[in-house]
PDB file of N, CA and C in Angstrom:
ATOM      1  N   UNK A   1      -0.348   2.482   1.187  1.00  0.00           N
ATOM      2  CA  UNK A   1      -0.298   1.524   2.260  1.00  0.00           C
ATOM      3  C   UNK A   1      -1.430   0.549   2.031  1.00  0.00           C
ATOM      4  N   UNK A   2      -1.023  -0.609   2.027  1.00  0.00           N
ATOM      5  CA  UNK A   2      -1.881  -2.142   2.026  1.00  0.00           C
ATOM      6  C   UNK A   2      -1.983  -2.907   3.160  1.00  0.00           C
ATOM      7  N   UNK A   3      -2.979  -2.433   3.844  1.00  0.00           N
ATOM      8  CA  UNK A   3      -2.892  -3.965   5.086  1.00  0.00           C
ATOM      9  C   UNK A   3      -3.128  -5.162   4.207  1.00  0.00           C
ATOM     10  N   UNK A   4      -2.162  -6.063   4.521  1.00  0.00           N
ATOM     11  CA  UNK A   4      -2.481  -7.318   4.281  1.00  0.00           C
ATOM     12  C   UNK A   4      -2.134  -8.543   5.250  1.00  0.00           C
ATOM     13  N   UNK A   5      -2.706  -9.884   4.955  1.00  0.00           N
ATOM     14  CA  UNK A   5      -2.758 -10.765   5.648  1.00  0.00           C
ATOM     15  C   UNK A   5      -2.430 -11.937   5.207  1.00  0.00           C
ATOM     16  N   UNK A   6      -0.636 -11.980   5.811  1.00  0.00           N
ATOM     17  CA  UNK A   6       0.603 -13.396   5.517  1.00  0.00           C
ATOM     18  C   UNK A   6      -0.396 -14.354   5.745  1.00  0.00           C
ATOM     19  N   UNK A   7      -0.176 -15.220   4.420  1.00  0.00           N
ATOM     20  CA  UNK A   7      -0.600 -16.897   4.266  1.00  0.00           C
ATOM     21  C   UNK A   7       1.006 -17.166   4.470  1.00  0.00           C
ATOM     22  N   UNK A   8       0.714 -18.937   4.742  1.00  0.00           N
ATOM     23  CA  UNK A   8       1.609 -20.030   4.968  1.00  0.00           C
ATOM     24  C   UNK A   8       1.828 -20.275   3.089  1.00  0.00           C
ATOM     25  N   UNK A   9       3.124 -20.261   2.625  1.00  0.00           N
ATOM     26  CA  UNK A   9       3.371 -20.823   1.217  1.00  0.00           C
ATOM     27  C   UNK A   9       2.906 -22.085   1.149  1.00  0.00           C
ATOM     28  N   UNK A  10       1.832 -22.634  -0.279  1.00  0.00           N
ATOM     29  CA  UNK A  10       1.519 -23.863  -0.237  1.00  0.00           C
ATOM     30  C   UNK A  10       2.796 -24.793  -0.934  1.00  0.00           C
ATOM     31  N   UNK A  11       3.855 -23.896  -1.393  1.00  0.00           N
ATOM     32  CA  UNK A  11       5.373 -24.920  -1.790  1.00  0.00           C
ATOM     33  C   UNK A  11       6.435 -24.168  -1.479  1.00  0.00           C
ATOM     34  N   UNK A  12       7.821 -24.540  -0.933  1.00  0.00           N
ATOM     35  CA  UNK A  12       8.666 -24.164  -0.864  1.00  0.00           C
ATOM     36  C   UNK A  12       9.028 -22.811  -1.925  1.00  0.00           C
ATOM     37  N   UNK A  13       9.355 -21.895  -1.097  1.00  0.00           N
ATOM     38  CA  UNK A  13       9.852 -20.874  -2.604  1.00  0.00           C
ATOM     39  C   UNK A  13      11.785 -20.737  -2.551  1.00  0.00           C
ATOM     40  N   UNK A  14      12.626 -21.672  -2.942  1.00  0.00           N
ATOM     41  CA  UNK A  14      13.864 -21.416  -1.938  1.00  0.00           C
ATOM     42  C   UNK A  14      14.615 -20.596  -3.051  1.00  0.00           C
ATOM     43  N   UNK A  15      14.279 -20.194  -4.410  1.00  0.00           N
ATOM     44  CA  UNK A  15      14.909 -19.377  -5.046  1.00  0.00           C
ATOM     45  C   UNK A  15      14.455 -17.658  -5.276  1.00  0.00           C
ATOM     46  N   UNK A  16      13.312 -17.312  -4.268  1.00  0.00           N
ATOM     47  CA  UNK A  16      13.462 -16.114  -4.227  1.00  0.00           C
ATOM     48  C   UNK A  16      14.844 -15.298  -3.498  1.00  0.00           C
ATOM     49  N   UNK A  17      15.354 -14.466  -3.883  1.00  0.00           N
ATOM     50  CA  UNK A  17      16.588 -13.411  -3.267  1.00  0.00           C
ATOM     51  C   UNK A  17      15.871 -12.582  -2.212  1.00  0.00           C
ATOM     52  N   UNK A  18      15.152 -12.958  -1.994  1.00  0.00           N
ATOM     53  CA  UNK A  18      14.788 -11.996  -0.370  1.00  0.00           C
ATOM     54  C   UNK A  18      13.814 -12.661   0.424  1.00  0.00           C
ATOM     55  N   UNK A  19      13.096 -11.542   1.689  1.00  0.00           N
ATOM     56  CA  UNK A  19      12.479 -12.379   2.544  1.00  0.00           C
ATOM     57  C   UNK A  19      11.054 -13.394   1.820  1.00  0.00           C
ATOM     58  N   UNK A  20      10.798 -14.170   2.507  1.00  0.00           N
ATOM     59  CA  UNK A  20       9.671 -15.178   2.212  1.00  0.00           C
ATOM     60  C   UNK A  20       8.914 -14.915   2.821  1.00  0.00           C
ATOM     61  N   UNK A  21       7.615 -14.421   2.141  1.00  0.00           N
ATOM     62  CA  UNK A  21       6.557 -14.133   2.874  1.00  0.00           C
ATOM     63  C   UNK A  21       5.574 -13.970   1.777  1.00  0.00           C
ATOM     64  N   UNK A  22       4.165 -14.731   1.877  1.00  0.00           N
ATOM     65  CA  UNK A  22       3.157 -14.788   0.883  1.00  0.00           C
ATOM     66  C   UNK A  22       1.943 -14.026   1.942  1.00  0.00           C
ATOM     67  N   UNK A  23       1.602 -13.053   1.077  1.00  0.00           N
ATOM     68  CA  UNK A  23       0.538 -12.720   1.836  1.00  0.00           C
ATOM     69  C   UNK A  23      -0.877 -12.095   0.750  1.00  0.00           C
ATOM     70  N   UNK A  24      -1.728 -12.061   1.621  1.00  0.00           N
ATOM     71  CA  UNK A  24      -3.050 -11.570   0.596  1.00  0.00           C
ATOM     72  C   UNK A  24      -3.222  -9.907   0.602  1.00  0.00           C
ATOM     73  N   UNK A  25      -3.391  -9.479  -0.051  1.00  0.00           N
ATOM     74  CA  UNK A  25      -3.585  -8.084   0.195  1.00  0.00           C
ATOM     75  C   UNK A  25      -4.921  -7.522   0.535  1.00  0.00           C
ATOM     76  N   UNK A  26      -5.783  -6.638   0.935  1.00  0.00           N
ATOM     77  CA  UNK A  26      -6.835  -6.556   1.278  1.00  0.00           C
ATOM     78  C   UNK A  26      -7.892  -5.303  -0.046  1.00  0.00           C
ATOM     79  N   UNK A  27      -8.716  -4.812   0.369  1.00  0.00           N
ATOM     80  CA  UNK A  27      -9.642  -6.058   0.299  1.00  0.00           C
ATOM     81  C   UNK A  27     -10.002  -7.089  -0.774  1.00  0.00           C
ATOM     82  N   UNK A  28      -9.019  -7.150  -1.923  1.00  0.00           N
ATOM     83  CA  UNK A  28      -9.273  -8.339  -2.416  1.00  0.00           C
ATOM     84  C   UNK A  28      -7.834  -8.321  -3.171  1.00  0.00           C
ATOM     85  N   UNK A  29      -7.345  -9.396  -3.755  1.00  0.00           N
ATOM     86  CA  UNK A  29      -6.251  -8.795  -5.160  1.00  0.00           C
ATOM     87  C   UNK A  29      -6.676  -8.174  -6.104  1.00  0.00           C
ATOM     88  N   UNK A  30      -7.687  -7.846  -6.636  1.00  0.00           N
ATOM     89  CA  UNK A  30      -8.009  -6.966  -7.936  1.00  0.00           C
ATOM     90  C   UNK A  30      -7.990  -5.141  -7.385  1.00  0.00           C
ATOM     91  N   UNK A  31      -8.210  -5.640  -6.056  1.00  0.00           N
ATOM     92  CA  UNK A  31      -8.757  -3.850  -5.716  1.00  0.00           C
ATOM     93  C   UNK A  31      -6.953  -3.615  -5.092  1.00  0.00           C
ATOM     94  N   UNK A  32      -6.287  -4.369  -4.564  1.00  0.00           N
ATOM     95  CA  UNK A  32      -5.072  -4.204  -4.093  1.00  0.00           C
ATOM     96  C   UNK A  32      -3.972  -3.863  -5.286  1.00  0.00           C
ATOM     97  N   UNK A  33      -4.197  -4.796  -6.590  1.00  0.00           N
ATOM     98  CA  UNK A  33      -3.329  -4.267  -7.298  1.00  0.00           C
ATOM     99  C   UNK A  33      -3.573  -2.937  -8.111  1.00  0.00           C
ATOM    100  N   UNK A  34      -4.385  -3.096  -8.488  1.00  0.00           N
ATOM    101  CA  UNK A  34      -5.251  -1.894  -9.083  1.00  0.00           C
ATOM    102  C   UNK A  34      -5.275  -0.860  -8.266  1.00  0.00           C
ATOM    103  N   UNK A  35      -5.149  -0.483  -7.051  1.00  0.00           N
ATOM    104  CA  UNK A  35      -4.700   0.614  -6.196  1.00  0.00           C
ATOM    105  C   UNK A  35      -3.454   0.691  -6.587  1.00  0.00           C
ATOM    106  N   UNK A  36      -2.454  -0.538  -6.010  1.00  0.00           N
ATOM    107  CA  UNK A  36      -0.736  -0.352  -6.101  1.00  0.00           C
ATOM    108  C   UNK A  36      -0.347  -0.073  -7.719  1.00  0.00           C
ATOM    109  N   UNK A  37      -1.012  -0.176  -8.640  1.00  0.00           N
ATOM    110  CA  UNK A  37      -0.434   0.591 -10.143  1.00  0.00           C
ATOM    111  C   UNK A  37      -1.201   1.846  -9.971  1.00  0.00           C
ATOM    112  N   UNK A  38      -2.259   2.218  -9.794  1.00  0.00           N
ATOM    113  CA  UNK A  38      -2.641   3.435  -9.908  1.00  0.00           C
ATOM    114  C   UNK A  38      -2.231   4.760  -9.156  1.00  0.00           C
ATOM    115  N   UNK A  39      -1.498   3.831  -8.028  1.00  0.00           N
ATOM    116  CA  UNK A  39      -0.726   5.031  -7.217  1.00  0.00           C
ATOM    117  C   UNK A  39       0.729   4.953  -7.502  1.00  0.00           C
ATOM    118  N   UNK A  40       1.142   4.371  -8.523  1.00  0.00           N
ATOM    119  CA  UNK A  40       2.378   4.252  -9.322  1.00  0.00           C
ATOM    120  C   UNK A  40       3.337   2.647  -9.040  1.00  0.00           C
ATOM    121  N   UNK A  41       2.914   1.905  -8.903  1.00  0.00           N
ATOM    122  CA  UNK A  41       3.353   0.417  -8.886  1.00  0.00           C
ATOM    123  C   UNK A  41       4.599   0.283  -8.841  1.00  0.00           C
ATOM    124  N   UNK A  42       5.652   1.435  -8.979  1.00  0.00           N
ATOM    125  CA  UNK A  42       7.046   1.123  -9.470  1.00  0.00           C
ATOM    126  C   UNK A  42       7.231   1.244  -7.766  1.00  0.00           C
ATOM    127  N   UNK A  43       6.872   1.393  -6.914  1.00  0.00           N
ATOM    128  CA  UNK A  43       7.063   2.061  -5.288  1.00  0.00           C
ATOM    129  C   UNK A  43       7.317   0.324  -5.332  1.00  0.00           C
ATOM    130  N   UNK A  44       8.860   0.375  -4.085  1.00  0.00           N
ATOM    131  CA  UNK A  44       8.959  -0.688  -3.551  1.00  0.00           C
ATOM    132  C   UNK A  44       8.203  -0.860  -2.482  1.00  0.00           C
ATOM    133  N   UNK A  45       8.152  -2.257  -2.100  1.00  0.00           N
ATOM    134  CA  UNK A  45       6.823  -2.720  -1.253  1.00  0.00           C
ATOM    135  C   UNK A  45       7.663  -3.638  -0.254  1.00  0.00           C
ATOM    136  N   UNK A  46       7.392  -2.807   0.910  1.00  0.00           N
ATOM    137  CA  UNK A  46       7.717  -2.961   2.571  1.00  0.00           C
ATOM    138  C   UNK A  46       6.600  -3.979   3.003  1.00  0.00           C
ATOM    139  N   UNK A  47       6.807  -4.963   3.541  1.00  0.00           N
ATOM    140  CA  UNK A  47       6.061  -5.814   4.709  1.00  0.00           C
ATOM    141  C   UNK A  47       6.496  -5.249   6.377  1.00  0.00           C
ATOM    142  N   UNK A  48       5.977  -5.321   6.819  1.00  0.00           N
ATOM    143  CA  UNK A  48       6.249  -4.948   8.503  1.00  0.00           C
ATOM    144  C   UNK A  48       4.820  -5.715   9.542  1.00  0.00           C
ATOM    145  N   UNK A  49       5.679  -6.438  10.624  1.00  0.00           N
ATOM    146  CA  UNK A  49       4.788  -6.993  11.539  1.00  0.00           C
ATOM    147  C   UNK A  49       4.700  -5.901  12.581  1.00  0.00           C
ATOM    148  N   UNK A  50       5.906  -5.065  12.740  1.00  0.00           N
ATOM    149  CA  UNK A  50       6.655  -4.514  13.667  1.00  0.00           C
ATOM    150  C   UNK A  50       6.010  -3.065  14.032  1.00  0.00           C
ATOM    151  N   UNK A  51       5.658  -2.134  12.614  1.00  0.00           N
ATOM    152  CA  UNK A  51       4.869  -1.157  12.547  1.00  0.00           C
ATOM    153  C   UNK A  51       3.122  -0.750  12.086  1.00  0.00           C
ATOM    154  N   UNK A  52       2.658  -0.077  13.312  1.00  0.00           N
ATOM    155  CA  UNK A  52       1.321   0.158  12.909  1.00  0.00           C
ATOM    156  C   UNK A  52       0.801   1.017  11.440  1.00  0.00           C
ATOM    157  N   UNK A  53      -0.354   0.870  11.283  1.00  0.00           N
ATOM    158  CA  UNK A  53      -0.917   1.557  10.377  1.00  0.00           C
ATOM    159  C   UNK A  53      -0.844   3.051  10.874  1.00  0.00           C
ATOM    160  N   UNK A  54      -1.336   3.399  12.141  1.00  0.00           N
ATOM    161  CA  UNK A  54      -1.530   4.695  12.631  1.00  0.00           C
ATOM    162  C   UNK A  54      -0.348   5.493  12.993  1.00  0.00           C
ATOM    163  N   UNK A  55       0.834   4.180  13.261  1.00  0.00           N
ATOM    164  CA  UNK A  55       2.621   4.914  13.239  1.00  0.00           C
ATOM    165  C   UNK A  55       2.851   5.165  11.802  1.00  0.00           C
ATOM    166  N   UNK A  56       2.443   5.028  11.045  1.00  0.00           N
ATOM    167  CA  UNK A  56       3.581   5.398   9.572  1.00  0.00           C
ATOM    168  C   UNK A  56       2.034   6.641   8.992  1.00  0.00           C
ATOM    169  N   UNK A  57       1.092   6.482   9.419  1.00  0.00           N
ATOM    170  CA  UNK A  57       0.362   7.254   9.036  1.00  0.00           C
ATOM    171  C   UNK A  57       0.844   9.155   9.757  1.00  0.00           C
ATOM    172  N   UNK A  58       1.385   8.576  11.142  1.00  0.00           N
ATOM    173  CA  UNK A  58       1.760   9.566  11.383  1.00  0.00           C
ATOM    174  C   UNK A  58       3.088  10.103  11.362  1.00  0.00           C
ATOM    175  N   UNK A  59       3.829   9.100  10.909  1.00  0.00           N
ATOM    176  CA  UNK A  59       5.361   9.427  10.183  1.00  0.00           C
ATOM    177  C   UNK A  59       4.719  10.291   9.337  1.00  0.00           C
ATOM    178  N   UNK A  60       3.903  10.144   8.581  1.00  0.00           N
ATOM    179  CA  UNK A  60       4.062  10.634   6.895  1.00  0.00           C
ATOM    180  C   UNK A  60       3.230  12.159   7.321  1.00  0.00           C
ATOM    181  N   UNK A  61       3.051  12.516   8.261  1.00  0.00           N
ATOM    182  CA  UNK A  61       2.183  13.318   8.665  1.00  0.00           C
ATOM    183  C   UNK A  61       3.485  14.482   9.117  1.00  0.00           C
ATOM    184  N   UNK A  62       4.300  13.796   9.930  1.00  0.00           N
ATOM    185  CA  UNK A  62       5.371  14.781  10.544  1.00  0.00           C
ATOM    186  C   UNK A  62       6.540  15.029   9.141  1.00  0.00           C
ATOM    187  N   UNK A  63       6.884  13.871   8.341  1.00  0.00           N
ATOM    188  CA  UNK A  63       7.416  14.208   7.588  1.00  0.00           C
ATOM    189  C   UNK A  63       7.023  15.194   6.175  1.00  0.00           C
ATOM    190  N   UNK A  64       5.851  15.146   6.116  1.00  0.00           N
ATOM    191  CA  UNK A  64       5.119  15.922   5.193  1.00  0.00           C
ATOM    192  C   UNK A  64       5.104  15.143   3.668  1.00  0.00           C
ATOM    193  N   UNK A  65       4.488  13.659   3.547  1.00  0.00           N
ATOM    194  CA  UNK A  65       4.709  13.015   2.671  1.00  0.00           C
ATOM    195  C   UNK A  65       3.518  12.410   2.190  1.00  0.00           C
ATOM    196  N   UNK A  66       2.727  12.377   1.187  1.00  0.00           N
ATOM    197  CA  UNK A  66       1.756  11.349   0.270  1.00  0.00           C
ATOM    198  C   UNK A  66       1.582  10.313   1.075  1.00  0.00           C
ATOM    199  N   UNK A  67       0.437  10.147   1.815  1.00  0.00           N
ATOM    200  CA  UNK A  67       0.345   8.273   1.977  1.00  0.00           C
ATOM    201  C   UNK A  67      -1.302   8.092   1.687  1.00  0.00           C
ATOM    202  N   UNK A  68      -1.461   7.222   0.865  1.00  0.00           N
ATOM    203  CA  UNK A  68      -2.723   6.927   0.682  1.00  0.00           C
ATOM    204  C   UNK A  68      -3.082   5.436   0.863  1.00  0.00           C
ATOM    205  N   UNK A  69      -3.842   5.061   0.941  1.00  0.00           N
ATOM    206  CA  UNK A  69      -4.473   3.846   2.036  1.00  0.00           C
ATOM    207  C   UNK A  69      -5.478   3.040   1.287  1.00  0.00           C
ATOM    208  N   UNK A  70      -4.895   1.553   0.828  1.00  0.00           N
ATOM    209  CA  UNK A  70      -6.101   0.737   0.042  1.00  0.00           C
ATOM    210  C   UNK A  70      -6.550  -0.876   1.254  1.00  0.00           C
ATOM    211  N   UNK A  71      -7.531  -0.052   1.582  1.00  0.00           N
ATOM    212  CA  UNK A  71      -7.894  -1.267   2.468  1.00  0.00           C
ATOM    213  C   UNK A  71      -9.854  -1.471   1.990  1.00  0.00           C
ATOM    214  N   UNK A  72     -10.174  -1.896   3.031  1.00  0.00           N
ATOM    215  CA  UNK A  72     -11.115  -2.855   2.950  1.00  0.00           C
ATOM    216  C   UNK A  72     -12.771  -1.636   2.468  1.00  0.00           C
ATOM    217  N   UNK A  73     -12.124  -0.176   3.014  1.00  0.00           N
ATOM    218  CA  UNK A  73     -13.264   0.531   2.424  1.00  0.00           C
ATOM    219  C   UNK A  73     -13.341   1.491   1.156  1.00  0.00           C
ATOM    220  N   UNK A  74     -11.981   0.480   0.387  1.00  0.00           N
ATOM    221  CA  UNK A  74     -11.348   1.069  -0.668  1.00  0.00           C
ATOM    222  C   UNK A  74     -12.153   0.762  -2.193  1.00  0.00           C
ATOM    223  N   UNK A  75     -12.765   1.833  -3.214  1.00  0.00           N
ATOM    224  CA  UNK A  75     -13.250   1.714  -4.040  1.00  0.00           C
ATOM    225  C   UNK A  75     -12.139   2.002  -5.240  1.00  0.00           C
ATOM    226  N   UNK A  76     -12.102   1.933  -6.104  1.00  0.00           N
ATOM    227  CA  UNK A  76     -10.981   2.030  -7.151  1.00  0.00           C
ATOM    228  C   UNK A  76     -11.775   3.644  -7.675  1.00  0.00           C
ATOM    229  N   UNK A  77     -13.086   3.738  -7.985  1.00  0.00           N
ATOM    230  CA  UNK A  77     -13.422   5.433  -7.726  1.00  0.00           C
ATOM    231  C   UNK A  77     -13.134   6.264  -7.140  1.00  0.00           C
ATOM    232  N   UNK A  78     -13.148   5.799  -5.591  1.00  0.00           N
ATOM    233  CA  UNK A  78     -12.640   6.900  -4.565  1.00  0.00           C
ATOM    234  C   UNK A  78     -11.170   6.773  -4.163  1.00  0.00           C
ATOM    235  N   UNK A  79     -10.434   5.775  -4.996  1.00  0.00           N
ATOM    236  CA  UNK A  79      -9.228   5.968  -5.136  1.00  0.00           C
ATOM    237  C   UNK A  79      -8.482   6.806  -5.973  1.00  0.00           C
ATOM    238  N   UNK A  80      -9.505   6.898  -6.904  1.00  0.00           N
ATOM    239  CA  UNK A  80      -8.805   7.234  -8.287  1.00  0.00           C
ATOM    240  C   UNK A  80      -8.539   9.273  -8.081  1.00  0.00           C
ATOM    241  N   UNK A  81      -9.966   9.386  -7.145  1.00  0.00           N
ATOM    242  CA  UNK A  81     -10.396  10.683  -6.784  1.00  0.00           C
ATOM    243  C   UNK A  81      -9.374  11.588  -6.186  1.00  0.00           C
ATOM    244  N   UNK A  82      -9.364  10.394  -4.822  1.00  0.00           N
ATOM    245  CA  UNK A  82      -7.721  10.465  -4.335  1.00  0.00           C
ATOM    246  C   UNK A  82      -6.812  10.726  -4.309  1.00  0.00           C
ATOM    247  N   UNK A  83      -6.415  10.038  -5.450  1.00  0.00           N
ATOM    248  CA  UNK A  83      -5.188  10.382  -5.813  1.00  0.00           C
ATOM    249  C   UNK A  83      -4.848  11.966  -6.807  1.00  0.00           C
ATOM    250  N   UNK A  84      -6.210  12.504  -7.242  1.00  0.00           N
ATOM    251  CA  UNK A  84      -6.410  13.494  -8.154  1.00  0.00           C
ATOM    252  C   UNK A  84      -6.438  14.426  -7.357  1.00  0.00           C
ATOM    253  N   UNK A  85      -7.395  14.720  -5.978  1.00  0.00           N
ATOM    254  CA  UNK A  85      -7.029  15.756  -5.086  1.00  0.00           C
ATOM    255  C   UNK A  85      -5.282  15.932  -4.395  1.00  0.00           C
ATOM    256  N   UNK A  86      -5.209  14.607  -4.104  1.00  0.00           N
ATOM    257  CA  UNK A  86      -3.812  15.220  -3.482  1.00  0.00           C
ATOM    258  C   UNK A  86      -2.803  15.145  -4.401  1.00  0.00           C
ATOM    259  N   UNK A  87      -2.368  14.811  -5.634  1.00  0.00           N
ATOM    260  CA  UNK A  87      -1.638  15.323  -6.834  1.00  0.00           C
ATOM    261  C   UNK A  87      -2.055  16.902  -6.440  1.00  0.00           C
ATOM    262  N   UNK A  88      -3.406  17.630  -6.248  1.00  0.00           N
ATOM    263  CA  UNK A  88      -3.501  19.174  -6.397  1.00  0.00           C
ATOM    264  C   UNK A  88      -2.438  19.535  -5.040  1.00  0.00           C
ATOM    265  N   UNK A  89      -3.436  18.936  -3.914  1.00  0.00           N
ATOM    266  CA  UNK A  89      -2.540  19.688  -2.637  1.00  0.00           C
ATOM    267  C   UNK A  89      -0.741  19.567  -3.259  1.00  0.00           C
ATOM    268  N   UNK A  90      -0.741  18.745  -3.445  1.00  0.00           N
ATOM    269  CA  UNK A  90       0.973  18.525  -2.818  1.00  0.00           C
ATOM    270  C   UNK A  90       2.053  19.209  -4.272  1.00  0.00           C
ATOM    271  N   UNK A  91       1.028  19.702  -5.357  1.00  0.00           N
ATOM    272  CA  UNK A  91       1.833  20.001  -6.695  1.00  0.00           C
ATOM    273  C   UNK A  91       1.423  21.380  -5.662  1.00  0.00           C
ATOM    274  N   UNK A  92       0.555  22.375  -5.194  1.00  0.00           N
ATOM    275  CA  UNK A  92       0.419  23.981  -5.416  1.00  0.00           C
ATOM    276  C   UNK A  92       1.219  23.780  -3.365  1.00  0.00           C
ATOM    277  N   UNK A  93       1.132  23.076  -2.606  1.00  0.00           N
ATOM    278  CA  UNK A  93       1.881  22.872  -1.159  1.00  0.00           C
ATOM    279  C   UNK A  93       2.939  23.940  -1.502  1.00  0.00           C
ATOM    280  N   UNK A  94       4.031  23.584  -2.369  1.00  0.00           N
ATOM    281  CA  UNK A  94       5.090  24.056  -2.695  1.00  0.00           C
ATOM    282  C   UNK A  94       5.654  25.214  -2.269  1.00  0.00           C
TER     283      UNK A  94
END
């Protein structure tokens, strides 16, 4: 999960095939993408105005599912860590 924050497009985009929406990712693009490949980049990527951070945090809680979180107190170390502990929980969960 990426909070991020929709910019206004500085040009028309009228040949993308889906919704239009430019936004920044937090806390910067280097630490946003570099999270989103390291937690496997191939994951399609949801925008929502509609749902909170703390609702899907707790979807993933009732459903019993991986969610890990690159925001603004996000280090690409303590991401990386991250992602290495809960690869353990959720491979021995079983």
């Amino acid at each position: 999960m990426n909070p991020v924050v929709a910019v206004a497009p500085k040009r028309a985009m009228p040949n993308l095939p889906v919704a239009r929406v430019l936004w920044r990712p937090g806390p910067d693009l280097r630490a946003g993408a570099a999270g989103w490949i390291l937690a496997g980049g191939e994951h399609h990527t949801v925008y929502s105005q509609a749902v909170s951070r703390e609702q899907l945090l707790d979807y993933a809680r009732i459903v019993r599912i991986e969610t890990v979180v690159i925001d603004v107190e996000t280090t690409i170390e303590k991401f990386e860590n991250e992602l290495l502990r809960n690869e353990r929980h959720y491979r021995f969960r079983e």
